[in-house]
Protein backbone atom coordinates (compact mmCIF):
# COMPACT_ATOMS: atom_id res chain seq x y z
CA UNK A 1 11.34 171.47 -32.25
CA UNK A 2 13.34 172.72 -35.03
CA UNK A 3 15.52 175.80 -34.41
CA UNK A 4 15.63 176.45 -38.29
CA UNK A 5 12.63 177.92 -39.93
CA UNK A 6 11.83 175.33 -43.05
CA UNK A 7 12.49 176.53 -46.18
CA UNK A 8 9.13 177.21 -47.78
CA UNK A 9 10.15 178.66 -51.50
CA UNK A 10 10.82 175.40 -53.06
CA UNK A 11 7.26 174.06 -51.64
CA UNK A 12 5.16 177.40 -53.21
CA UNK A 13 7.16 176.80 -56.69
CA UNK A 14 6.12 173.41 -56.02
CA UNK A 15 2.51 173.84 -55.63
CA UNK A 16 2.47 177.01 -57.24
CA UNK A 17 0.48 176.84 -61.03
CA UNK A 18 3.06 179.19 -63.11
CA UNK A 19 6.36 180.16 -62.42
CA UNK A 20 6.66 182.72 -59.33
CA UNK A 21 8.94 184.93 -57.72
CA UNK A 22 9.37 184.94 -54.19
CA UNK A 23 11.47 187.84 -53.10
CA UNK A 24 13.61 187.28 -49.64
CA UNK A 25 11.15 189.54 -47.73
CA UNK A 26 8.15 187.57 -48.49
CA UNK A 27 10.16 184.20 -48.01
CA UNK A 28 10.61 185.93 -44.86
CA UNK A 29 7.06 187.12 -44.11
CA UNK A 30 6.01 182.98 -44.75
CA UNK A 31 8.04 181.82 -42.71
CA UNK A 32 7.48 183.97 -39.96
CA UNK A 33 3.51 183.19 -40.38
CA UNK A 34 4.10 179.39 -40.36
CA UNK A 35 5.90 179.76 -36.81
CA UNK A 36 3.52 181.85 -35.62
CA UNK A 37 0.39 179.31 -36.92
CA UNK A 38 2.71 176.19 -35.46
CA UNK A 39 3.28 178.01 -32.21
CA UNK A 40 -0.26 178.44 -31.68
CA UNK A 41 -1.39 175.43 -32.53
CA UNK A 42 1.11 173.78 -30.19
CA UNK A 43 -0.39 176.18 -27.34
CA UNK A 44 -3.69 175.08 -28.26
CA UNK A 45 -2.61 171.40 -28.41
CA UNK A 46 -0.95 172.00 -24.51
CA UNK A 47 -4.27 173.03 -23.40
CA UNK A 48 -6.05 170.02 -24.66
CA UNK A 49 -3.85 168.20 -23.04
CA UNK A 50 -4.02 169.21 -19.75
CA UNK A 51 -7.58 169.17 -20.22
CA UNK A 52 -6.86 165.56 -20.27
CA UNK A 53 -4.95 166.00 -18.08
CA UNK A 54 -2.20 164.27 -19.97
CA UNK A 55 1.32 165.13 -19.00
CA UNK A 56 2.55 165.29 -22.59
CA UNK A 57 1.66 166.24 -25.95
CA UNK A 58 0.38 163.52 -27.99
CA UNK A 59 -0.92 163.14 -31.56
CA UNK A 60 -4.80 162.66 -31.18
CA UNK A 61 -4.39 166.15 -29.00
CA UNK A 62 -2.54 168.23 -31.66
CA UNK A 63 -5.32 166.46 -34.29
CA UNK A 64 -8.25 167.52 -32.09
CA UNK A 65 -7.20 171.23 -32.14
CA UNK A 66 -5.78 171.29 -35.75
CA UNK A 67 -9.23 171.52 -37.82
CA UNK A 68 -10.29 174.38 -35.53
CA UNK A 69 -7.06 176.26 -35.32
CA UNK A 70 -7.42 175.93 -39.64
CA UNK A 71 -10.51 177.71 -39.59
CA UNK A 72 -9.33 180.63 -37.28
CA UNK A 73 -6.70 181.03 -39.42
CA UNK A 74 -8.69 181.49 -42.71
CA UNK A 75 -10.50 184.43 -41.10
């Protein structure tokens, strides 16, 4: 696990269409969303896992969970 949050400006001016401004706060605010949507889906991932019952963590688990956890977050 990282103990850095990734820096996410230079991806949205990346995949942004014109040029915007990302003030720190709002940097901040990303950030702090993408941890929050990785730590849930890593949760998520656990419990299909020891559905499984799988000691660890593997790919096909984290894939199983990711389409659904996509379309909780969307709303």
């Amino acid at each position: 696990m990282l103990n850095k949050a990734p820096k996410l400006k230079k991806t949205i001016r990346a995949n942004a269409k014109s040029n915007v401004n990302v003030r720190p706060a709002s940097e901040a605010m990303i950030e702090l969303a993408t941890l929050l949507f990785l730590n849930s889906l890593a949760e998520e991932a656990k419990a299909q896992a020891f559905e499984e019952k799988s000691a660890a963590i593997k790919a096909h688990h984290v894939r199983a969970v990711t389409k659904k956890m996509l379309k909780k977050a969307r709303g």
